[in-house]
Protein backbone atom coordinates (compact mmCIF):
# COMPACT_ATOMS: atom_id res chain seq x y z
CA UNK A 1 0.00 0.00 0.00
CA UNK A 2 3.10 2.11 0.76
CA UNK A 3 4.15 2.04 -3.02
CA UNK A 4 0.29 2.90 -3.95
CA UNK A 5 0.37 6.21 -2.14
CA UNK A 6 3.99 7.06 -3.15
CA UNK A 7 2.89 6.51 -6.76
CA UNK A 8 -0.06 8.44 -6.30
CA UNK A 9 1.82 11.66 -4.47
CA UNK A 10 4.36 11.05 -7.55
CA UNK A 11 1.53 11.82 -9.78
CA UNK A 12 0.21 14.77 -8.16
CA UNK A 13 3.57 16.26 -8.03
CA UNK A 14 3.52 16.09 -11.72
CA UNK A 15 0.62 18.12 -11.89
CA UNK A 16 0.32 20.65 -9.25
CA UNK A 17 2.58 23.85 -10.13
CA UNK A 18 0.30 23.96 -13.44
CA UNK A 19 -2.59 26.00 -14.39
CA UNK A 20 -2.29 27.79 -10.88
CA UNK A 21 -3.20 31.19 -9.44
CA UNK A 22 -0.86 33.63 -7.85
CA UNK A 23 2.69 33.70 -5.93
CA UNK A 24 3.92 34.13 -2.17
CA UNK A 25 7.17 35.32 -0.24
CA UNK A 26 6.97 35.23 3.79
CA UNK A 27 10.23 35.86 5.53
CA UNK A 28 10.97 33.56 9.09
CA UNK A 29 12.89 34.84 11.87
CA UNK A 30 14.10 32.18 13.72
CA UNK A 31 15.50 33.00 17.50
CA UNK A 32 16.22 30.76 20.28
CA UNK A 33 14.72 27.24 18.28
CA UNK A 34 16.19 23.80 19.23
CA UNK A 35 15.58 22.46 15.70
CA UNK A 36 18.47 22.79 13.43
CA UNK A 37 16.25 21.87 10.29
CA UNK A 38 12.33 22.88 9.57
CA UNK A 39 10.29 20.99 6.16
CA UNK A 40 7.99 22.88 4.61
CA UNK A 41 4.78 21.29 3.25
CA UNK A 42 1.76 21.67 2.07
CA UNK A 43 -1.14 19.22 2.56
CA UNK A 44 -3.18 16.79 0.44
CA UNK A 45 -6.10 15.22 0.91
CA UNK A 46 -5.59 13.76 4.65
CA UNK A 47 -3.17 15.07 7.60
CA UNK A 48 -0.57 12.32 6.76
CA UNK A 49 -0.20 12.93 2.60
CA UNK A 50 1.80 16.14 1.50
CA UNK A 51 4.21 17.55 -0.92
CA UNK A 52 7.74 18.95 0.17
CA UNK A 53 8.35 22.32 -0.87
CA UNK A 54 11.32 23.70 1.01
CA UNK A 55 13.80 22.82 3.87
CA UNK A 56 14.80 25.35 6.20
CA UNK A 57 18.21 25.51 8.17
CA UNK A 58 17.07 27.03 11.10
CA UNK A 59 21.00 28.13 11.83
CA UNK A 60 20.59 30.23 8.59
CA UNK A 61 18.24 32.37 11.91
CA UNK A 62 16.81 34.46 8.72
CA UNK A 63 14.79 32.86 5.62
CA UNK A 64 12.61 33.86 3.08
CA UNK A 65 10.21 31.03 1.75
CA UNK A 66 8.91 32.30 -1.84
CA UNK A 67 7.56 30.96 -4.75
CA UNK A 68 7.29 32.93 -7.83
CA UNK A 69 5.12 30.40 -9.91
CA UNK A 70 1.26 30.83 -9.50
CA UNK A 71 -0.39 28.38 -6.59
CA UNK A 72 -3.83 27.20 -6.08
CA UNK A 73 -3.45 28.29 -2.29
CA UNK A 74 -3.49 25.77 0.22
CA UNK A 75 -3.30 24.47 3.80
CA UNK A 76 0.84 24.82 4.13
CA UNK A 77 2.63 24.10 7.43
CA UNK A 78 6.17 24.45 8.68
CA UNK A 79 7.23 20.42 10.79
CA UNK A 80 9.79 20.46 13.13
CA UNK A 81 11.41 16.96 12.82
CA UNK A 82 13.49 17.46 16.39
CA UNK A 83 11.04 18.73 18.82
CA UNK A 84 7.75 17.06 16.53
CA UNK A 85 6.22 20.34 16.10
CA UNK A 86 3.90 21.66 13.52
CA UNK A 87 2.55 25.26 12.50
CA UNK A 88 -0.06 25.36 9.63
CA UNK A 89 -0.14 28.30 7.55
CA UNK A 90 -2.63 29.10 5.06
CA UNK A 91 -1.52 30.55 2.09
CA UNK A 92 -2.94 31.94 -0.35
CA UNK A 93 -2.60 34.37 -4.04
CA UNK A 94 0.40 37.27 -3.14
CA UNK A 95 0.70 37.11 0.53
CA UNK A 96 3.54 37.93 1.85
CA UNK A 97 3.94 38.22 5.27
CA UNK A 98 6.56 37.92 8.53
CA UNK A 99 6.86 35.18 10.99
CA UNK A 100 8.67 35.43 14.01
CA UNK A 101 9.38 32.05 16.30
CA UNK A 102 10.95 32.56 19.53
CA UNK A 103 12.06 30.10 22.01
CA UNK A 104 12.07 26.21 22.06
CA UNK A 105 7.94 26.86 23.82
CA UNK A 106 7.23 28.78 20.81
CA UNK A 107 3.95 28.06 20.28
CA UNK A 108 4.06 30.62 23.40
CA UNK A 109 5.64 33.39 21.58
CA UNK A 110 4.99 33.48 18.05
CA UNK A 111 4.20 36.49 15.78
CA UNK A 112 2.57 36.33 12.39
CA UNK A 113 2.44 39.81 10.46
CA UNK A 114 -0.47 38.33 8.21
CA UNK A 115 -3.67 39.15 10.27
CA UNK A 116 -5.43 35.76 8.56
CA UNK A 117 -2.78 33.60 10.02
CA UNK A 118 -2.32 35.14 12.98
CA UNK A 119 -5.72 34.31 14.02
CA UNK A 120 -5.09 30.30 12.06
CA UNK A 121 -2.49 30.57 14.82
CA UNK A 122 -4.19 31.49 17.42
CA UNK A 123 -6.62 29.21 16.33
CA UNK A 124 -3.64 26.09 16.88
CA UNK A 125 -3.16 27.24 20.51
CA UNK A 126 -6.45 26.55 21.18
CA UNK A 127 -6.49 23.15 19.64
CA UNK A 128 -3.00 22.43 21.51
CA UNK A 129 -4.79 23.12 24.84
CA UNK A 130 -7.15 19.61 24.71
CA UNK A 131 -4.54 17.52 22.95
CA UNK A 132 -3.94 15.50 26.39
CA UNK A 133 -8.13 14.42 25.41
CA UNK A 134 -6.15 11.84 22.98
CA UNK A 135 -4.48 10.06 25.31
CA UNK A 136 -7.32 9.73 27.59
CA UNK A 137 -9.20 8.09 24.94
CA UNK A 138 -6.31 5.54 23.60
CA UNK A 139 -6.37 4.64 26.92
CA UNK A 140 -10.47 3.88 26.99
CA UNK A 141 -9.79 1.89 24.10
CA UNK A 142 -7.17 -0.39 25.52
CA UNK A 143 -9.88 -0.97 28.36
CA UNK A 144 -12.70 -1.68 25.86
CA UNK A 145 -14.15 1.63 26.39
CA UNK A 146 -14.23 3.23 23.49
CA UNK A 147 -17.28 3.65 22.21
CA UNK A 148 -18.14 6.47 19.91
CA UNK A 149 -20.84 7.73 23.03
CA UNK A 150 -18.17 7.73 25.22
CA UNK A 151 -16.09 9.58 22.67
CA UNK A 152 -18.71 12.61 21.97
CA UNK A 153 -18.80 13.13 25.54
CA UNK A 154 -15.26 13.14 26.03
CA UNK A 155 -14.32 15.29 23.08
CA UNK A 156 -17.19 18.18 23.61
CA UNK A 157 -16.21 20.50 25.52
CA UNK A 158 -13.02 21.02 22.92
CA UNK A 159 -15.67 20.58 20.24
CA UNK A 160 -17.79 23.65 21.55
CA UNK A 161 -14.86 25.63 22.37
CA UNK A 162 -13.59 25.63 19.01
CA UNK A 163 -16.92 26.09 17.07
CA UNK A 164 -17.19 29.21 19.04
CA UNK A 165 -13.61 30.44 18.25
CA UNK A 166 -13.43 29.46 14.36
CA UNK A 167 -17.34 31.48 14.49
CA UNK A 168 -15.95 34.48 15.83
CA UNK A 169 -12.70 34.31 13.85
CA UNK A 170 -15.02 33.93 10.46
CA UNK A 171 -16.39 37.61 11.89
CA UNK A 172 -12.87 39.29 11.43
CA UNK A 173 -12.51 37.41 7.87
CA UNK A 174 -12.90 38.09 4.50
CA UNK A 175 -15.55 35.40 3.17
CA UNK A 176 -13.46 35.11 0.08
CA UNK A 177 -10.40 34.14 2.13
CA UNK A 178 -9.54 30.59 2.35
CA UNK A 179 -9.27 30.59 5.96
CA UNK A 180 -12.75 31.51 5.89
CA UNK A 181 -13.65 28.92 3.78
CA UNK A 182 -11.98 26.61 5.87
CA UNK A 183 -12.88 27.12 8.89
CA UNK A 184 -16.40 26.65 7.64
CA UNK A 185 -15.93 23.06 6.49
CA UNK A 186 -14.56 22.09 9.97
CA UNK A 187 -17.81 23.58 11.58
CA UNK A 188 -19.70 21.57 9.33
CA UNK A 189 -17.63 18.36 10.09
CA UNK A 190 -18.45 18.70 14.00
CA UNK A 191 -21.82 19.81 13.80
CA UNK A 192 -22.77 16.39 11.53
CA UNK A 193 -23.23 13.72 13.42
CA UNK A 194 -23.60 10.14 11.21
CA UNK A 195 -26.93 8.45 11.39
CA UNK A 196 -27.36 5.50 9.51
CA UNK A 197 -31.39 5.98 9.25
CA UNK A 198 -31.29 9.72 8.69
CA UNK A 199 -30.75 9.43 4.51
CA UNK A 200 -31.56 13.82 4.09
CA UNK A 201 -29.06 14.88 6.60
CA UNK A 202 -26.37 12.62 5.40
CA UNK A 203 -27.54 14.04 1.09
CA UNK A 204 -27.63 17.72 2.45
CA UNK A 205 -24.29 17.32 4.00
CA UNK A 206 -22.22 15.72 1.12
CA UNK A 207 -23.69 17.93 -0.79
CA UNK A 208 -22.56 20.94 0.30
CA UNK A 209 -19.08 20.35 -0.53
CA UNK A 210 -17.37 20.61 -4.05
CA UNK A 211 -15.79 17.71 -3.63
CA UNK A 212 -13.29 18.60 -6.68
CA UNK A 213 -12.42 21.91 -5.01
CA UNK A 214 -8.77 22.11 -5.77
CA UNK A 215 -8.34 24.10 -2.37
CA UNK A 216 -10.10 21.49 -0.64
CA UNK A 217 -7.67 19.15 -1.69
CA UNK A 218 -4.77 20.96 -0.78
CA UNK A 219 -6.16 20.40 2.55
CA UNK A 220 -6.35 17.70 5.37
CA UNK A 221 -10.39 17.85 5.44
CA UNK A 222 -11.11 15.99 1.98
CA UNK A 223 -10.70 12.54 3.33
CA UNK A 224 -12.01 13.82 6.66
CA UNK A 225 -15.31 15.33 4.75
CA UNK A 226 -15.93 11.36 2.62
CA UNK A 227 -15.18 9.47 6.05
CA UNK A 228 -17.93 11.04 7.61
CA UNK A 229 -20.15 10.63 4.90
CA UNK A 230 -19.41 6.78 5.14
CA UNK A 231 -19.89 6.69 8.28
CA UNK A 232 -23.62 7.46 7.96
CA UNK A 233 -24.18 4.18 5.83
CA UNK A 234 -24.94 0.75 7.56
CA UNK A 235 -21.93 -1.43 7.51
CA UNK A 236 -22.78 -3.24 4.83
CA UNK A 237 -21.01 -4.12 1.26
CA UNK A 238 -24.29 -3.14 -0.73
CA UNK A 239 -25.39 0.40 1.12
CA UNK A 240 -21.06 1.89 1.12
CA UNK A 241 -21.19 1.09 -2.52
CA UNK A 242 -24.16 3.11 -3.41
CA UNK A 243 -22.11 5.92 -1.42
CA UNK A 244 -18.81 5.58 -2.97
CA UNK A 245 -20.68 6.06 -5.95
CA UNK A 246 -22.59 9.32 -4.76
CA UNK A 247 -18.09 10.42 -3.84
CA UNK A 248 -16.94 9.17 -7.11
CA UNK A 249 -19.52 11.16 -9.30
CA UNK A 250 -18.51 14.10 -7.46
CA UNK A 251 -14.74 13.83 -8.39
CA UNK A 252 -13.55 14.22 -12.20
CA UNK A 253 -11.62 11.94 -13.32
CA UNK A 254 -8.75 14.17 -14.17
CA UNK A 255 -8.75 15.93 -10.83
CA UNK A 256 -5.84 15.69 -8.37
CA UNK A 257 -8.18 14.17 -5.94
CA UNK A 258 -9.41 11.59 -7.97
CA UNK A 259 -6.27 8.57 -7.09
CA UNK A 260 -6.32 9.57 -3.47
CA UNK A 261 -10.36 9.13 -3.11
CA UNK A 262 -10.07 5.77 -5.05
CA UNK A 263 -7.12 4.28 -2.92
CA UNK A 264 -9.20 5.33 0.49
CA UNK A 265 -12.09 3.80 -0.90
CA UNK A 266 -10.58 0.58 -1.81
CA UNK A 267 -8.98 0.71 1.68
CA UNK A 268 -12.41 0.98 3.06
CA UNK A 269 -14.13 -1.77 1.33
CA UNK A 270 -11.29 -4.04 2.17
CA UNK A 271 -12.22 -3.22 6.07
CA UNK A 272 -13.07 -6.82 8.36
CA UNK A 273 -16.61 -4.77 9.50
CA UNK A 274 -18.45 -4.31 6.37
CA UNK A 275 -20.54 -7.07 5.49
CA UNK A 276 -19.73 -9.03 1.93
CA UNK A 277 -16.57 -6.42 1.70
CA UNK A 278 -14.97 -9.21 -0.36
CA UNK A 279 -17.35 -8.48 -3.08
CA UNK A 280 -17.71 -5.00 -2.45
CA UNK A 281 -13.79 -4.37 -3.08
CA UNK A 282 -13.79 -6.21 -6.06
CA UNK A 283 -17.04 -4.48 -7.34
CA UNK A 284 -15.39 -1.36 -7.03
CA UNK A 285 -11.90 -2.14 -8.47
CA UNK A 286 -14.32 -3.98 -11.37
CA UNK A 287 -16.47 -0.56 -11.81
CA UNK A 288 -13.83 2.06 -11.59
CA UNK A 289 -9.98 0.42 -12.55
CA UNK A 290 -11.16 -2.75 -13.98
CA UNK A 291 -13.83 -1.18 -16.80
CA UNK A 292 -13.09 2.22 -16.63
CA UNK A 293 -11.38 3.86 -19.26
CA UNK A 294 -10.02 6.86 -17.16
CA UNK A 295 -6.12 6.30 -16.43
CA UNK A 296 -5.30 8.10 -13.35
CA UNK A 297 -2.46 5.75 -11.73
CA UNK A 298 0.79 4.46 -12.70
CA UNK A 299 0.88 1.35 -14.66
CA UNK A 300 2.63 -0.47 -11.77
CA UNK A 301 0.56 0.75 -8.87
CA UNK A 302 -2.52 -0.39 -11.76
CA UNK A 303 -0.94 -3.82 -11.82
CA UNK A 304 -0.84 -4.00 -8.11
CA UNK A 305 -4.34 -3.67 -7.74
CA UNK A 306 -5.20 -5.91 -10.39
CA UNK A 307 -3.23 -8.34 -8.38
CA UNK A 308 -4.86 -8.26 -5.16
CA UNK A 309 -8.16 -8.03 -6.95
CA UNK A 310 -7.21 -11.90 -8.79
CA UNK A 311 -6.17 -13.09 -5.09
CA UNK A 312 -9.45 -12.06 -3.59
CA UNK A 313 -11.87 -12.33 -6.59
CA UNK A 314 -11.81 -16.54 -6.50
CA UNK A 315 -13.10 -15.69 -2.26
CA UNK A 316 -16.01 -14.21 -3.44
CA UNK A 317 -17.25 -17.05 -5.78
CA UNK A 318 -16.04 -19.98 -4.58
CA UNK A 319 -18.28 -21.17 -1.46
CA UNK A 320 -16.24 -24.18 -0.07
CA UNK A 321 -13.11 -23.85 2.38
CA UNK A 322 -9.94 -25.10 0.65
CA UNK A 323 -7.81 -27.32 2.86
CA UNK A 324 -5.87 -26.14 5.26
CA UNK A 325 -3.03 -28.87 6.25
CA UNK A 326 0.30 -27.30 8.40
CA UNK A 327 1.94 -28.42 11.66
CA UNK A 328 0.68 -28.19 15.07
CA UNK A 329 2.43 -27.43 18.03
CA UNK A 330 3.63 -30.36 18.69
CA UNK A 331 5.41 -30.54 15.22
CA UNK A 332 2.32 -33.02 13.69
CA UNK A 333 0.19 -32.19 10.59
CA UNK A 334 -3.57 -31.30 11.36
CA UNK A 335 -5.81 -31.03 8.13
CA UNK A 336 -9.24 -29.07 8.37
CA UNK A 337 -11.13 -31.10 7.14
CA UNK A 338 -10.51 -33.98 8.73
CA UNK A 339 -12.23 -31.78 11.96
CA UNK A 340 -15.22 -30.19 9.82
CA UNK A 341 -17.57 -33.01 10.54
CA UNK A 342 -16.88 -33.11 14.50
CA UNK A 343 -18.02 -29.65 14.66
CA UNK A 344 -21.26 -27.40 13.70
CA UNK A 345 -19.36 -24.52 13.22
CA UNK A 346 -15.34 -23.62 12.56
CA UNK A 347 -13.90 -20.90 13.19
CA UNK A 348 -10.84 -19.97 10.85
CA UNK A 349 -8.41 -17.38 12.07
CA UNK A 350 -5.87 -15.98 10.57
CA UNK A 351 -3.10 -14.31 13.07
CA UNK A 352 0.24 -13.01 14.11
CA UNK A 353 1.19 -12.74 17.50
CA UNK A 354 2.82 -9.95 17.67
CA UNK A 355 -0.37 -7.93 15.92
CA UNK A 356 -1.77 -5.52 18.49
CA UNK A 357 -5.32 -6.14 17.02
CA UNK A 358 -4.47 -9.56 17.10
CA UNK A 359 -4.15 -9.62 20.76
CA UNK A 360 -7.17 -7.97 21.40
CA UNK A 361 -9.58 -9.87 18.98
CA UNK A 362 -8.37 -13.56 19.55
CA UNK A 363 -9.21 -13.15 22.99
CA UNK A 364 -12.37 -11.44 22.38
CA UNK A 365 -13.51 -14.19 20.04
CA UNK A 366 -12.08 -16.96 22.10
CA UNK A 367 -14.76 -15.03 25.11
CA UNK A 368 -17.52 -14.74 22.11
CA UNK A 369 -17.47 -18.17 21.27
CA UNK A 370 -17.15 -19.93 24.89
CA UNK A 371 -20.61 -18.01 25.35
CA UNK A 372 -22.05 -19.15 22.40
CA UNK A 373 -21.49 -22.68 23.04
CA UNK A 374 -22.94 -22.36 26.62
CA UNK A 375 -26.30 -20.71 25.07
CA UNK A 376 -26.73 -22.96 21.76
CA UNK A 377 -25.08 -26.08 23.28
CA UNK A 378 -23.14 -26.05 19.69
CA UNK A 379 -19.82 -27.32 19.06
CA UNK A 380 -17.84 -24.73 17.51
CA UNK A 381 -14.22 -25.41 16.63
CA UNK A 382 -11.43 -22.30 16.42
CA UNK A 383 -8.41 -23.68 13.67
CA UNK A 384 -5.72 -20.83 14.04
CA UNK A 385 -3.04 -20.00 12.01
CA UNK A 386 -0.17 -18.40 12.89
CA UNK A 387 0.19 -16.25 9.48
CA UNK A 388 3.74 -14.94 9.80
CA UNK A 389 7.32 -15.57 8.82
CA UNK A 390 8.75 -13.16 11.08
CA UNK A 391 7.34 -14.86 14.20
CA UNK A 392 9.23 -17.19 16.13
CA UNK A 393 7.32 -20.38 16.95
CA UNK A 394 8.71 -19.96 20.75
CA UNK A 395 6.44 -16.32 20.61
CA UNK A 396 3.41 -18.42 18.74
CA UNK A 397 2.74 -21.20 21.29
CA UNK A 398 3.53 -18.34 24.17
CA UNK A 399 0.89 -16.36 22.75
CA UNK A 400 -1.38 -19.21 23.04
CA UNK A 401 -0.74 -19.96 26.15
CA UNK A 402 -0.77 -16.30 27.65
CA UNK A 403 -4.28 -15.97 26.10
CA UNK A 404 -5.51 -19.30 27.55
CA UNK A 405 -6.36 -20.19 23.64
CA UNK A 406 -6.84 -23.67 24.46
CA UNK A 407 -10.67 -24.99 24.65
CA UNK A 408 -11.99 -26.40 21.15
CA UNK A 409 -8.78 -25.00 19.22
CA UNK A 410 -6.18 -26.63 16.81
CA UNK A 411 -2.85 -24.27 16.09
CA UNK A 412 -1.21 -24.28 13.07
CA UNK A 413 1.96 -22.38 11.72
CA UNK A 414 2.42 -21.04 8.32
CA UNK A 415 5.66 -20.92 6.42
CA UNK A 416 7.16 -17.77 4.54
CA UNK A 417 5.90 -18.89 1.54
CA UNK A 418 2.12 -20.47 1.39
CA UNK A 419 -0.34 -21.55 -0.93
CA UNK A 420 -3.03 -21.13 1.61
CA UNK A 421 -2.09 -17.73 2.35
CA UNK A 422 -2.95 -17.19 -1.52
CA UNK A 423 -6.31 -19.36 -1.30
CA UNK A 424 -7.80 -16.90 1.83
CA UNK A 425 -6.04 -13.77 0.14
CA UNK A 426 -4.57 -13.68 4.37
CA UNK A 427 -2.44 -10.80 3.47
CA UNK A 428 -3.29 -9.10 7.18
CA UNK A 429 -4.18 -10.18 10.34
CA UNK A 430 -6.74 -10.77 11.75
CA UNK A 431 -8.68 -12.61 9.31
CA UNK A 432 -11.70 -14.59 9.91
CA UNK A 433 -13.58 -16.97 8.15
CA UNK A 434 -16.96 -19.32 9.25
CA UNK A 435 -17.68 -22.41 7.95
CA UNK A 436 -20.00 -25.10 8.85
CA UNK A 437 -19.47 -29.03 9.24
CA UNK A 438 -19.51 -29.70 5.59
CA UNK A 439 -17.02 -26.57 4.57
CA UNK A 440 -19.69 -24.48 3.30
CA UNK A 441 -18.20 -20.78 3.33
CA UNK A 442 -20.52 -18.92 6.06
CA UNK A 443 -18.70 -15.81 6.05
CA UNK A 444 -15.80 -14.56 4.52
CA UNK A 445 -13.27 -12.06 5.83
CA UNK A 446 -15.58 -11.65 8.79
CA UNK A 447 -15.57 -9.64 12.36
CA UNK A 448 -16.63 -11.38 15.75
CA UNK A 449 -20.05 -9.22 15.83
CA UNK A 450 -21.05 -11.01 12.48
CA UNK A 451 -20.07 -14.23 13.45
CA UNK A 452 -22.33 -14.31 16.24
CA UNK A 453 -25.21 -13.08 14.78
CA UNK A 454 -24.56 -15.95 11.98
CA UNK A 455 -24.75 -19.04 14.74
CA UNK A 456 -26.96 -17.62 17.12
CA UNK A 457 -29.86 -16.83 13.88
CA UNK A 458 -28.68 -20.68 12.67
CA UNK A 459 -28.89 -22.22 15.69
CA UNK A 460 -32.63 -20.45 15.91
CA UNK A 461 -33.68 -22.04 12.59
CA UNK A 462 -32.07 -25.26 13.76
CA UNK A 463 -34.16 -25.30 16.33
């Protein structure tokens, strides 16, 4: 995937000083910084993607950052590799401005000449202030707590304080100015909250975004704006294809946003939640690489789609589990299907133990399962496999035993080099897979919610 987005960011490159609007010159002072080296960027798409546009020795205590070509104007921002800092800047047609840093605190004592950015600074110090709110939460998660409630409630007092302060802010702005425009989007993204049954509020908010809007994708909010939008569609194959299609139409094929969109969306639909995303994936790659006569990526990155989509596509037809035959712990072979028939249900997992969602989610399944069989009286077998080279089979069997992954199970190992790792297109961890006592594929590329729901509504028809 690393290659895809490098590809894709090699593309853009190609594109983005043309057909642009304006030029910009702001001289840094630098005084008192730890750093010896500042990048500066500008952003696309998502908070992680960007394009280099200058380094800055910060011994050279004076430098003027200017570009005499015409820009689209953007969401820019100075990163401090040393001390992990960040200052976004937006920029747009002519300005030219001062910026003054001071001290290694100087988020404390900054000055900005450019009364836009001085308030998008401002605006920073105010986020900065609730940033300790994200490790509270990463620690809720660890303790299963996580829940998007519990995550509204922790996050709104920052959310209110920061509505208020981009509403006044939009006061002192220009509504031409790209701050302004900005800012605006970001209210809109906290004041929408997804609702899977509410189908107006989720049309009325997509729409009010030009999703092609070069200056939106010179930003960090475009991916932000089509996640949300997902978010408001059951997690099912069918409905987040009829909304990837709603995204899609939006976006011209040409436009810089359009290989970014399709690589999150494929990166969506390949997601262990969504219902049927086996056949959702490849109806997607089918619809919009596979038929589509728009070229917007590299041949190779084209090729490594086409790939993955031959390793998965055989999933999604084929509705028997191929065998599965490696050694156990003990060093003895242990074939599938010669356990199918003791069982109602099997469990197949796919896993490495030294995956952090791995060593939440075999345990939670191991839990989900010991329940089940208490309340249907099933028999439901787990077959592991340990789907890693890397892992040393002294880790494996500790992991089992640290996890107490030992009623109803049988471990297996995989080698470097598998064709079963090929057959279940197991190219992550976790993976799972349902099957009942004859092989039949139940679910493929499943989560534990679904494969509860599956037994406990089969054991209710058994009955």
């Amino acid at each position: 995937m690393k290659n895809k987005i490098h590809a894709i960011l090699l593309l853009v490159c190609s594109l983005c000083y043309s057909n642009s609007k304006g030029q910009y010159s702001i001289n840094i002072k630098f005084k008192n910084i730890i750093d010896t080296v500042a990048y500066f960027r500008i952003s696309t798409f998502d908070e992680k993607l960007f394009l280099p546009k200058d380094t800055i020795k910060i011994s050279d205590r004076n430098t003027i950052i200017q570009f005499k070509d015409k820009i689209y104007g953007g969401a820019y921002y100075l990163y401090f590799p040393q001390s992990k800092k960040k200052i976004g800047l937006c920029i747009e047609n002519l300005d030219r401005f001062n910026l003054v840093l001071d001290g290694n605190h100087w988020n404390d004592s900054i000055f900005c000449s450019n009364k836009k950015n001085s308030l998008y600074i401002q605006y920073q110090l105010q986020e900065s202030k609730y940033k300790y709110l994200d490790s509270q939460y990463i620690e809720l998660q660890k303790k299963g707590a996580g829940s998007l409630k519990i995550k509204e409630q922790l996050y709104k007092e920052k959310k209110d304080a920061l509505i208020s302060f981009r509403v006044n802010a939009m006061k002192k702005l220009n509504s031409s100015s790209l701050l302004f425009k900005y800012f605006n989007v970001l209210n809109i993204l906290d004041k929408f909250s997804p609702n899977k049954y509410d189908y107006n509020s989720r049309e009325i908010f997509i729409n009010t975004f030009q999703l092609n809007d070069i200056q939106l994708y010179f930003s960090h909010f475009l991916k932000e704006i089509m996640y949300e939008y997902l978010s408001s569609f059951p997690l099912q194959a069918d409905s987040l294809l009829k909304g990837t299609k709603v995204i899609m139409s939006k976006i011209n094929c040409k436009d810089k946003a359009y290989p970014n969109t399709f690589n999150y969306i494929t990166s969506v639909l390949q997601n262990n939640s969504i219902k049927n995303n086996l056949k959702g994936y490849t109806s997607f790659i089918e619809t919009y690489l596979i038929k589509s006569k728009c070229q917007f990526l590299p041949k190779n990155t084209v090729e490594e789609f086409i790939s993955n989509y031959n390793r998965i596509k055989p999933l999604t037809v084929s509705d028997t589990a191929t065998n599965i035959i490696l050694k156990d712990t003990l060093g003895n072979f242990q074939s599938l299907y010669n356990h199918l028939s003791n069982y109602d249900y099997t469990v197949i997992s796919f896993f490495d133990p030294t995956c952090e969602h791995c060593k939440i989610q075999l345990p939670q399944l191991d839990s989900t399962l010991n329940r089940l069989k208490k309340q249907t009286g099933l028999k439901i077998l787990n077959f592991t496999i340990c789907n890693t080279s890397l892992t040393l089979e002294k880790q494996w069997k500790e992991f089992i035993l640290e996890k107490n992954l030992n009623q109803d199970y049988i471990h297996v190992i995989m080698g470097a080099e598998s064709q079963i790792r090929e057959d279940y297109a197991a190219y992550s961890n976790p993976i799972f897979f349902l099957c009942d006592n004859n092989g039949k594929m139940l679910l493929k590329k499943t989560n534990i919610s679904e494969i509860r729901k599956m037994i406990l509504q089969s054991s209710r028809i058994d009955n």
